[in-house]
N, C-alpha and C. Protein backbone atom coordinates (compact mmCIF):
# COMPACT_ATOMS: atom_id res chain seq x y z
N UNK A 1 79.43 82.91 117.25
CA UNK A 1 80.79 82.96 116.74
C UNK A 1 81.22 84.42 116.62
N UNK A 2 82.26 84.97 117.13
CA UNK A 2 82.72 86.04 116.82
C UNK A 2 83.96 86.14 116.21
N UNK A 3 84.72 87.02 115.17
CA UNK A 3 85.90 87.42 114.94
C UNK A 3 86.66 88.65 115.23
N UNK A 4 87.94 88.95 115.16
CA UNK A 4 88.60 89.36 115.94
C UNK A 4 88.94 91.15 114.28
N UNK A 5 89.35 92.00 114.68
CA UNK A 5 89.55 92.71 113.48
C UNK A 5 90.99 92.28 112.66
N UNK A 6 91.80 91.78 113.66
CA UNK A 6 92.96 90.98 112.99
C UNK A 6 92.69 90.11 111.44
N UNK A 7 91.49 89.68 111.72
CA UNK A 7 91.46 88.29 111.02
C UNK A 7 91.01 88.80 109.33
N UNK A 8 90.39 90.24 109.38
CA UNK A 8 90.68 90.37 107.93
C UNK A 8 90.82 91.91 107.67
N UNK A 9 91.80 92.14 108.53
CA UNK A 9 92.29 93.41 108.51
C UNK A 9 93.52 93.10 106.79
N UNK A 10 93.13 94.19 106.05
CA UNK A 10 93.68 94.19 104.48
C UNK A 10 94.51 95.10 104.13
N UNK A 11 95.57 94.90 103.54
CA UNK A 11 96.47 95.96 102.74
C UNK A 11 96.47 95.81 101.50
N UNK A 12 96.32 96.75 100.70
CA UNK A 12 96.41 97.21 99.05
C UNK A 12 97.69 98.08 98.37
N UNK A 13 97.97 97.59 97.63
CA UNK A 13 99.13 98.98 97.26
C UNK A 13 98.85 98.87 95.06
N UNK A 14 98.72 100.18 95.02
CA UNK A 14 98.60 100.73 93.45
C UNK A 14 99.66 101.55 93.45
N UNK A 15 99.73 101.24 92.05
CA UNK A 15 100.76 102.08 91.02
C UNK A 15 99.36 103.59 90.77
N UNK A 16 99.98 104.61 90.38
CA UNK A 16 98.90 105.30 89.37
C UNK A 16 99.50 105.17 88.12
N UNK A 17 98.56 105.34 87.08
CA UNK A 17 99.54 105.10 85.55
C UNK A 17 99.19 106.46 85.15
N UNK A 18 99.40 106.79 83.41
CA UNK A 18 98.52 107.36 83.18
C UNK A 18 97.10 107.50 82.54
N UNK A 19 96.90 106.15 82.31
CA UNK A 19 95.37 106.33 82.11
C UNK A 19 94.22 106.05 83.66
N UNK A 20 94.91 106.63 84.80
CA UNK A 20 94.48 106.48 86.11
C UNK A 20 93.87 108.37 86.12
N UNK A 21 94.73 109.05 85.23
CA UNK A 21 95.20 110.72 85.80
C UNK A 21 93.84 111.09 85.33
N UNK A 22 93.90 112.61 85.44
CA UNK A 22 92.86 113.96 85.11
C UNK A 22 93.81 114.45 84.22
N UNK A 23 93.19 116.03 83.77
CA UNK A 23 94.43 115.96 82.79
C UNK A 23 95.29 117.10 83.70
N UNK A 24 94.91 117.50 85.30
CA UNK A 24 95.80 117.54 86.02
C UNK A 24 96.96 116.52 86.41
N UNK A 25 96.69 115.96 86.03
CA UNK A 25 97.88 115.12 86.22
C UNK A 25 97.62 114.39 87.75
N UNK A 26 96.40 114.58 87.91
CA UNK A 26 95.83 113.39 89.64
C UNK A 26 94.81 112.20 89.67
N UNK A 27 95.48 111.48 90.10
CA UNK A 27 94.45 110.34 90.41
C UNK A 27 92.89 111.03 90.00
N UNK A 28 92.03 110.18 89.36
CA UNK A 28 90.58 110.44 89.66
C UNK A 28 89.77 109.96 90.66
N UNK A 29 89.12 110.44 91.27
CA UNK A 29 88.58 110.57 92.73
C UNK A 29 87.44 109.42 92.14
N UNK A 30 86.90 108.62 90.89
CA UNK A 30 86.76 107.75 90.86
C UNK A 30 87.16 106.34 90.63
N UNK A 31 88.09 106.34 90.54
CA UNK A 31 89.41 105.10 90.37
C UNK A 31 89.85 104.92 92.14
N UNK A 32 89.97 106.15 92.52
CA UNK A 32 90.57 106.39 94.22
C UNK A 32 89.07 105.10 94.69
N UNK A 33 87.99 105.86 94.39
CA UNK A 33 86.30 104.82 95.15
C UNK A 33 86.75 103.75 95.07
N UNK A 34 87.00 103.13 93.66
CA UNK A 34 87.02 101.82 92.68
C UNK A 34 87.71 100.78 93.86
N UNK A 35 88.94 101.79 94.00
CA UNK A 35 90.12 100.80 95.04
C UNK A 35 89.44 100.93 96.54
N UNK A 36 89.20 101.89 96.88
CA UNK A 36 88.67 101.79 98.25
C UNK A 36 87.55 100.95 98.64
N UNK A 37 86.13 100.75 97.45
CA UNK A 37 85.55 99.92 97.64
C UNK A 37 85.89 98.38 96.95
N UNK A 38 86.84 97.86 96.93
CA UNK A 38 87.22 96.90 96.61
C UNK A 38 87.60 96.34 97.85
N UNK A 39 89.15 97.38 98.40
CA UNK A 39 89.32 96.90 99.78
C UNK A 39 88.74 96.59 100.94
N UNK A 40 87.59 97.67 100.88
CA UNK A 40 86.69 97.53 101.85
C UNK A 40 85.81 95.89 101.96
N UNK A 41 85.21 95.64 100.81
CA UNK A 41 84.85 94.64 100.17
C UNK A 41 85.39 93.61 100.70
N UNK A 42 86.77 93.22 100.63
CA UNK A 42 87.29 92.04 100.66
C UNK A 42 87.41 91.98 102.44
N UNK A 43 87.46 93.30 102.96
CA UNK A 43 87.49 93.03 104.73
C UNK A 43 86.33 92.95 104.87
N UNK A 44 85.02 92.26 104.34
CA UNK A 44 84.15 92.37 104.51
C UNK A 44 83.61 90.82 104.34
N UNK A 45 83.86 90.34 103.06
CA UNK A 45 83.84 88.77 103.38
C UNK A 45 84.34 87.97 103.83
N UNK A 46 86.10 88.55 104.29
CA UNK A 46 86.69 88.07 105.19
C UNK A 46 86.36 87.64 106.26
N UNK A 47 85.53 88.93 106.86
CA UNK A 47 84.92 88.60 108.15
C UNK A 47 83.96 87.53 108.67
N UNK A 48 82.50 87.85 107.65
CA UNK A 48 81.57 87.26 107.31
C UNK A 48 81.80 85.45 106.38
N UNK A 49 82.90 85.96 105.29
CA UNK A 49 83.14 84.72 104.87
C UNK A 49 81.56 84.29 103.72
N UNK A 50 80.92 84.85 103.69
CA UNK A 50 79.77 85.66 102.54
C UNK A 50 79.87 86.22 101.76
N UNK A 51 78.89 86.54 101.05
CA UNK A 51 78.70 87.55 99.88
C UNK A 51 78.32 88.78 100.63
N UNK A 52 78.76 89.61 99.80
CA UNK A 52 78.37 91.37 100.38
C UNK A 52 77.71 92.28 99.28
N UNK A 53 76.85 93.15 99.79
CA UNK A 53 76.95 94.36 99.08
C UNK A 53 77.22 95.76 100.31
N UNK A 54 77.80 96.46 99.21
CA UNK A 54 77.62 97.86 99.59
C UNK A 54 76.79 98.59 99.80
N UNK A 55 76.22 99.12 101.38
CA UNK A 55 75.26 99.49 101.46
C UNK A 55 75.35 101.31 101.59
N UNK A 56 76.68 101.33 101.86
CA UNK A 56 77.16 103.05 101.84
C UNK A 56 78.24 103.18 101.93
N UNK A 57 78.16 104.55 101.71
CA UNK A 57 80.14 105.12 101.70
C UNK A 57 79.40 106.32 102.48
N UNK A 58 79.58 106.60 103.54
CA UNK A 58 79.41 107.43 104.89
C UNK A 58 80.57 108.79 104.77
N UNK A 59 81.52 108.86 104.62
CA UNK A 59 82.18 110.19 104.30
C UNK A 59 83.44 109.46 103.24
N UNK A 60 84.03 110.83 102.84
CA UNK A 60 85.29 110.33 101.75
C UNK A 60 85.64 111.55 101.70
N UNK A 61 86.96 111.71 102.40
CA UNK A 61 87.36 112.92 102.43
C UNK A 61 88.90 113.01 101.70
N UNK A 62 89.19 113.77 100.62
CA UNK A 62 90.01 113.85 100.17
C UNK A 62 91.07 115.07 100.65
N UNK A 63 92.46 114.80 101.28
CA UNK A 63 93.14 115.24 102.15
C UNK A 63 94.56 115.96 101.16
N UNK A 64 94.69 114.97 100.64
CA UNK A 64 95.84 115.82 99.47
C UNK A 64 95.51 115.06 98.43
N UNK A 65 95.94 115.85 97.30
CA UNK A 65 95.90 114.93 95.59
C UNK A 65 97.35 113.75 95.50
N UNK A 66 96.66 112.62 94.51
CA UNK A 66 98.18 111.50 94.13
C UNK A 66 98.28 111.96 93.17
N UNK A 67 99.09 111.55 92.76
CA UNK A 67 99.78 111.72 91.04
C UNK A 67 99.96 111.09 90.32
N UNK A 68 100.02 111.29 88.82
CA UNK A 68 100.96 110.13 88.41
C UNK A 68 102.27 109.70 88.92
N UNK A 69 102.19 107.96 88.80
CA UNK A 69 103.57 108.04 89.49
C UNK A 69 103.79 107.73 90.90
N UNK A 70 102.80 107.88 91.41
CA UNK A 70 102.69 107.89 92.93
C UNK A 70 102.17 106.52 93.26
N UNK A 71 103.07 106.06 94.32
CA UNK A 71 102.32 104.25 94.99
C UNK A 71 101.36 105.14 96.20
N UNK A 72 100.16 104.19 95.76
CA UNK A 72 99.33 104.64 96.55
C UNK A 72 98.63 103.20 97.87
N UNK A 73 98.90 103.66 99.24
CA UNK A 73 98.96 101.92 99.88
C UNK A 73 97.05 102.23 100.74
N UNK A 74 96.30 101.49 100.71
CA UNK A 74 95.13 101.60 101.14
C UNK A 74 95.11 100.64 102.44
N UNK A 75 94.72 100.64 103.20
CA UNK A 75 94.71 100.06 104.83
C UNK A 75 93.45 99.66 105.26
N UNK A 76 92.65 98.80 105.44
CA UNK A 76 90.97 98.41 105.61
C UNK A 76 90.66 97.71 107.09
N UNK A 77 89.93 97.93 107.68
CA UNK A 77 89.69 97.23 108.97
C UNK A 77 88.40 97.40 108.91
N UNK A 78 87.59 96.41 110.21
CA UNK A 78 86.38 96.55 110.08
C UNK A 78 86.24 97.13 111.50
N UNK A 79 85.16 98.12 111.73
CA UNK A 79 85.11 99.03 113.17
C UNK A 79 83.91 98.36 114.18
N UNK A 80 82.85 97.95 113.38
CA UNK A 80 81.67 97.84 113.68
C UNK A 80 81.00 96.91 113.18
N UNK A 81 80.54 95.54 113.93
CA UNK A 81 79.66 95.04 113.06
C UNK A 81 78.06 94.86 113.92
N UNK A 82 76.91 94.89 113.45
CA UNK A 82 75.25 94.86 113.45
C UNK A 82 75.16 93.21 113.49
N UNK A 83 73.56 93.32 113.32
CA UNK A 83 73.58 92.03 112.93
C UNK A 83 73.66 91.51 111.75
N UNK A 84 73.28 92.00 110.54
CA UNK A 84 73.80 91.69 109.37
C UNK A 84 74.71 92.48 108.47
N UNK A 85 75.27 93.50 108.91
CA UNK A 85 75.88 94.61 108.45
C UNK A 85 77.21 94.74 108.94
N UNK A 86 78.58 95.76 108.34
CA UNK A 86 79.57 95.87 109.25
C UNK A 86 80.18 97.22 108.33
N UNK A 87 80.62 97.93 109.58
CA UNK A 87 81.40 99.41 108.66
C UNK A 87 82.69 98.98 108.52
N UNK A 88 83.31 99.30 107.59
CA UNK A 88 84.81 99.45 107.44
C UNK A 88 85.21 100.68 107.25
N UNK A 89 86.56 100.75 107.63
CA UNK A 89 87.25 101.92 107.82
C UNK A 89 88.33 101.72 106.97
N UNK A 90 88.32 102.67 105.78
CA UNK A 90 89.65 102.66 104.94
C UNK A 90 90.58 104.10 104.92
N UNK A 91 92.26 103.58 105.37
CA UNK A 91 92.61 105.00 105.15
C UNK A 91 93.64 104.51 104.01
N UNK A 92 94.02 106.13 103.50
CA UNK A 92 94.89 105.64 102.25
C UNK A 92 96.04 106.58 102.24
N UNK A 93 97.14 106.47 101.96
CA UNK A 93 98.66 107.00 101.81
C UNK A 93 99.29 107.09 100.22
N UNK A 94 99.87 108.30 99.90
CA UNK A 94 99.96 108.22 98.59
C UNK A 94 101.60 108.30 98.88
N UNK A 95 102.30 107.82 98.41
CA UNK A 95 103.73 107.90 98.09
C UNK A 95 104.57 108.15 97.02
N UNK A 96 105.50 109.42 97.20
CA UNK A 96 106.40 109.62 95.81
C UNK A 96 107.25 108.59 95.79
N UNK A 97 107.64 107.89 94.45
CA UNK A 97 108.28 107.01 94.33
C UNK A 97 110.04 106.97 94.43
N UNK A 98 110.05 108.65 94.48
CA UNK A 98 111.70 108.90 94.19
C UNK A 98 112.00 109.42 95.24
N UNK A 99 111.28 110.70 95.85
CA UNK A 99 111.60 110.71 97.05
C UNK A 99 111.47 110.00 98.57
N UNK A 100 110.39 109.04 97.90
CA UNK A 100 109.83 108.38 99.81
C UNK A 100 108.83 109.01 100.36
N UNK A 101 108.63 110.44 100.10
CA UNK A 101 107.23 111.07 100.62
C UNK A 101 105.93 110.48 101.00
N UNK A 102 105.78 110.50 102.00
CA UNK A 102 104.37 109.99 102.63
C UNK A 102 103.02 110.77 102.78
N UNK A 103 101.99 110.76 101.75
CA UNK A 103 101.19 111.97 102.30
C UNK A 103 99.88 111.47 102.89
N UNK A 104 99.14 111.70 103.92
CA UNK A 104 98.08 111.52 104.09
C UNK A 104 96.83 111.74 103.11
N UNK A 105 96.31 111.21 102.88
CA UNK A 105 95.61 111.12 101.22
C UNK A 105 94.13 111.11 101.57
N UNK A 106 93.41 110.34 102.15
CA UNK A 106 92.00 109.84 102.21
C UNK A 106 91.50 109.27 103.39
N UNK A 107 90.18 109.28 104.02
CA UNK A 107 89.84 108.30 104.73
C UNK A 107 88.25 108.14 104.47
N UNK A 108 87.83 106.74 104.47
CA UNK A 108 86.65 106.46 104.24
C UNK A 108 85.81 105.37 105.02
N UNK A 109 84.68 105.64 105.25
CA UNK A 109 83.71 104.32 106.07
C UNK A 109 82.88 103.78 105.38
N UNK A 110 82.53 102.78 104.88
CA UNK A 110 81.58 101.79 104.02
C UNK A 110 80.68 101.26 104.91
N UNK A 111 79.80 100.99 104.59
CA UNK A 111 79.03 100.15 105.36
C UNK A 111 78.35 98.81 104.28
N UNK A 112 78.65 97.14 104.48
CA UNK A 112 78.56 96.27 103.92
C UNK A 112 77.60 95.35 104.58
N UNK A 113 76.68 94.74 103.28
CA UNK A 113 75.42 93.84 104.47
C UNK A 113 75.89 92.63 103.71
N UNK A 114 76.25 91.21 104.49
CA UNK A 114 75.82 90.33 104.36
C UNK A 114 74.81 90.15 103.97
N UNK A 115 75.10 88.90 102.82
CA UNK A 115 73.91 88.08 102.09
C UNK A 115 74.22 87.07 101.16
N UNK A 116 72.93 86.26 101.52
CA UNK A 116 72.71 84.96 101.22
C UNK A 116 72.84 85.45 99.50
N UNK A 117 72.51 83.70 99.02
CA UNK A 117 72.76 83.69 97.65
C UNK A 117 71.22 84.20 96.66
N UNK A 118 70.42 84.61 97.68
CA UNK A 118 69.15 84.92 96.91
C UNK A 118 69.19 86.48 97.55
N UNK A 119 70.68 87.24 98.20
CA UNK A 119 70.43 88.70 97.74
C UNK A 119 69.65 89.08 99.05
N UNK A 120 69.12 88.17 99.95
CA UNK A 120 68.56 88.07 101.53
C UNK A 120 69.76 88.69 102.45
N UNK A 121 70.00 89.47 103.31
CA UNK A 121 70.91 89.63 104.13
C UNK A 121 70.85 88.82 105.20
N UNK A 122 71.80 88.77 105.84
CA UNK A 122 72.01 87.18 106.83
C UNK A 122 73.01 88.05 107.88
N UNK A 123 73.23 86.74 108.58
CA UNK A 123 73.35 87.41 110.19
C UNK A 123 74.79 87.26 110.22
N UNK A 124 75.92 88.02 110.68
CA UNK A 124 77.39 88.11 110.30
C UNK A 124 78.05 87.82 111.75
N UNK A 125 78.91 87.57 111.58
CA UNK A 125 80.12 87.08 112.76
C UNK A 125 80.24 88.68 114.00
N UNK A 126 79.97 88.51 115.22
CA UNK A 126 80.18 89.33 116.25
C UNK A 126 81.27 89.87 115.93
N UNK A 127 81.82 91.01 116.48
CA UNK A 127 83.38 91.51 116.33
C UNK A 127 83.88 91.27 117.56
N UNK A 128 85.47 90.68 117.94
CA UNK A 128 85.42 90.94 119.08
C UNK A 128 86.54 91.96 119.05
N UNK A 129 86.89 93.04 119.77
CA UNK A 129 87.86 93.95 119.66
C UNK A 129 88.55 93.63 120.88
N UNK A 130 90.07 93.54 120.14
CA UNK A 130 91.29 93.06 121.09
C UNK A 130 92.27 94.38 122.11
N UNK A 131 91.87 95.42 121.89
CA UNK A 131 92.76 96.16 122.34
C UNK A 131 91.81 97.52 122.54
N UNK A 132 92.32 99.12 123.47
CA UNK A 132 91.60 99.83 123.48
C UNK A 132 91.08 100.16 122.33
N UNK A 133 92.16 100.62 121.20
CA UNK A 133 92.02 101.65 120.16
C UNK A 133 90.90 100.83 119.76
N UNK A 134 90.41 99.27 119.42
CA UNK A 134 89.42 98.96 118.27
C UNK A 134 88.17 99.03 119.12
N UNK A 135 88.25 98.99 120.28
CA UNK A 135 87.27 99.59 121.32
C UNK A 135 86.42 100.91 121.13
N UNK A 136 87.85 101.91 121.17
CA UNK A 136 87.69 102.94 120.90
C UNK A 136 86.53 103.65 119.54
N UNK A 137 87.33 102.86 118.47
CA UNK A 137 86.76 102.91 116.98
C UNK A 137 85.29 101.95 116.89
N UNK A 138 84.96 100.99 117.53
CA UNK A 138 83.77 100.57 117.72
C UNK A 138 82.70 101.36 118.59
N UNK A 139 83.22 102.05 119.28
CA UNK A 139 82.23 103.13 120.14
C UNK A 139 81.87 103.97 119.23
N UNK A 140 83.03 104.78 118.61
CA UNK A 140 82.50 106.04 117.16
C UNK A 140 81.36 105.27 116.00
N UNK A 141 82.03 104.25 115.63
CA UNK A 141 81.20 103.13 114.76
C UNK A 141 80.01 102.96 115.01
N UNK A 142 79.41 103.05 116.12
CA UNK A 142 78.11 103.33 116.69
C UNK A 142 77.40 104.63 116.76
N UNK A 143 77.78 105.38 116.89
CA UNK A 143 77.38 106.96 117.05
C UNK A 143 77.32 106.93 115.28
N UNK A 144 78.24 106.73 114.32
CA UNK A 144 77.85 106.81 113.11
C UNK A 144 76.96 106.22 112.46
N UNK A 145 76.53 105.12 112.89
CA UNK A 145 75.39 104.24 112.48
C UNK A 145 74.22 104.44 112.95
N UNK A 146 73.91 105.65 113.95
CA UNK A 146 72.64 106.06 114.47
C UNK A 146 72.42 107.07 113.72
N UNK A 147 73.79 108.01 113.32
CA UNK A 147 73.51 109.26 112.50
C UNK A 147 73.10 108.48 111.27
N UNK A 148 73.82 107.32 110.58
CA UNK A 148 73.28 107.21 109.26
C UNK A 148 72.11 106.45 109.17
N UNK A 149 71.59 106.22 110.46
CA UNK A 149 70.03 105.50 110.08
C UNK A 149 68.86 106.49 110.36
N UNK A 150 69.58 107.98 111.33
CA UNK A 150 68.89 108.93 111.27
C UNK A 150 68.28 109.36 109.91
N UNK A 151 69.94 109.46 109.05
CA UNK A 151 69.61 110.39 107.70
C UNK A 151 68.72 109.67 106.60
N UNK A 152 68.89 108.43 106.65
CA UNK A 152 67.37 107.61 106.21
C UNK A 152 66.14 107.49 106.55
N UNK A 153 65.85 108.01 107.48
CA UNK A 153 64.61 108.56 107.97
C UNK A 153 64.08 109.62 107.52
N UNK A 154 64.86 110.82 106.84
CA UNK A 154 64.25 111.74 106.51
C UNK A 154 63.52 111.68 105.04
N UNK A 155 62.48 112.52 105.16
CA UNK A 155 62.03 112.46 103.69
C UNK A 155 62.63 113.28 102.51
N UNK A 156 63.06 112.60 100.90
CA UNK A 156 63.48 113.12 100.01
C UNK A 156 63.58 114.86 100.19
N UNK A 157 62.40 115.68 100.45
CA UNK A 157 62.69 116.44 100.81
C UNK A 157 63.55 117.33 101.49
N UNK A 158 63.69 116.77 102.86
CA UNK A 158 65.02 117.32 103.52
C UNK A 158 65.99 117.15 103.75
N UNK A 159 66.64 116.45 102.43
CA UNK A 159 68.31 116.50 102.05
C UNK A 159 68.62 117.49 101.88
């Protein structure tokens, strides 16, 4: 059985309040995780239609600060899936509410394993990619999953 990235490709949209802020007055870069691995999450059982855990967050690069005040819209797809595993790709957009401003904000890759109800990982739905670009992003999706099974290979030491 395979699925398509359509099928649980996800959109999110947050308010920030202020018990979201720093006392800069920005989103906290752990509330920003909170939502990103949530979204990620849900394109993840979508796919699978399983239980998940989080097996990594692979980069998280913070591009500009949100604010209070700011709608912030999160975007989730899945790039790559293994046999029991699948990366997602989350990017995120922060928006001023008065002016319309669009800023490029974040982008992040998760990696989620299927699993059974005893916490066993299990074998997940093929991806099938419909067009170049998810082609495209499934080729990188691979090159990242060799680097991150590289960096588990190394010993405590040479982090």
């Amino acid at each position: 059985m395979s699925k398509t990235v359509s099928e649980s490709r996800t959109l999110m949209t947050q308010t920030v309040f202020p018990n979201d802020v720093n006392n800069n007055g920005t989103l906290y870069g752990g509330r920003l995780l909170d939502w990103i691995d949530t979204i990620a999450g849900i394109v993840a059982k979508r796919h699978c239609r399983t239980d998940v855990v989080t097996a990594s967050i692979d980069s998280l690069n913070f591009l500009n600060p949100i604010f209070q005040r700011d709608i912030v819209n999160l975007e989730a797809w899945i790039n790559y899936v293994g046999r029991t595993s699948m990366e997602i790709e989350v990017r995120v957009t922060s928006e001023d509410p008065i002016t319309a401003e669009i800023r490029k904000t974040c982008r992040a890759f998760l990696t989620y394993v299927a699993v059974d109800s005893k916490s066993n990982p299990i074998k997940v739905p093929r991806l099938e990619c419909s067009n170049k670009e998810e082609i495209g992003r499934a080729e990188l999706a691979k090159k990242r999953r060799v680097e991150r099974l590289r960096l588990l290979e190394l010993e405590p030491t040479e982090w």
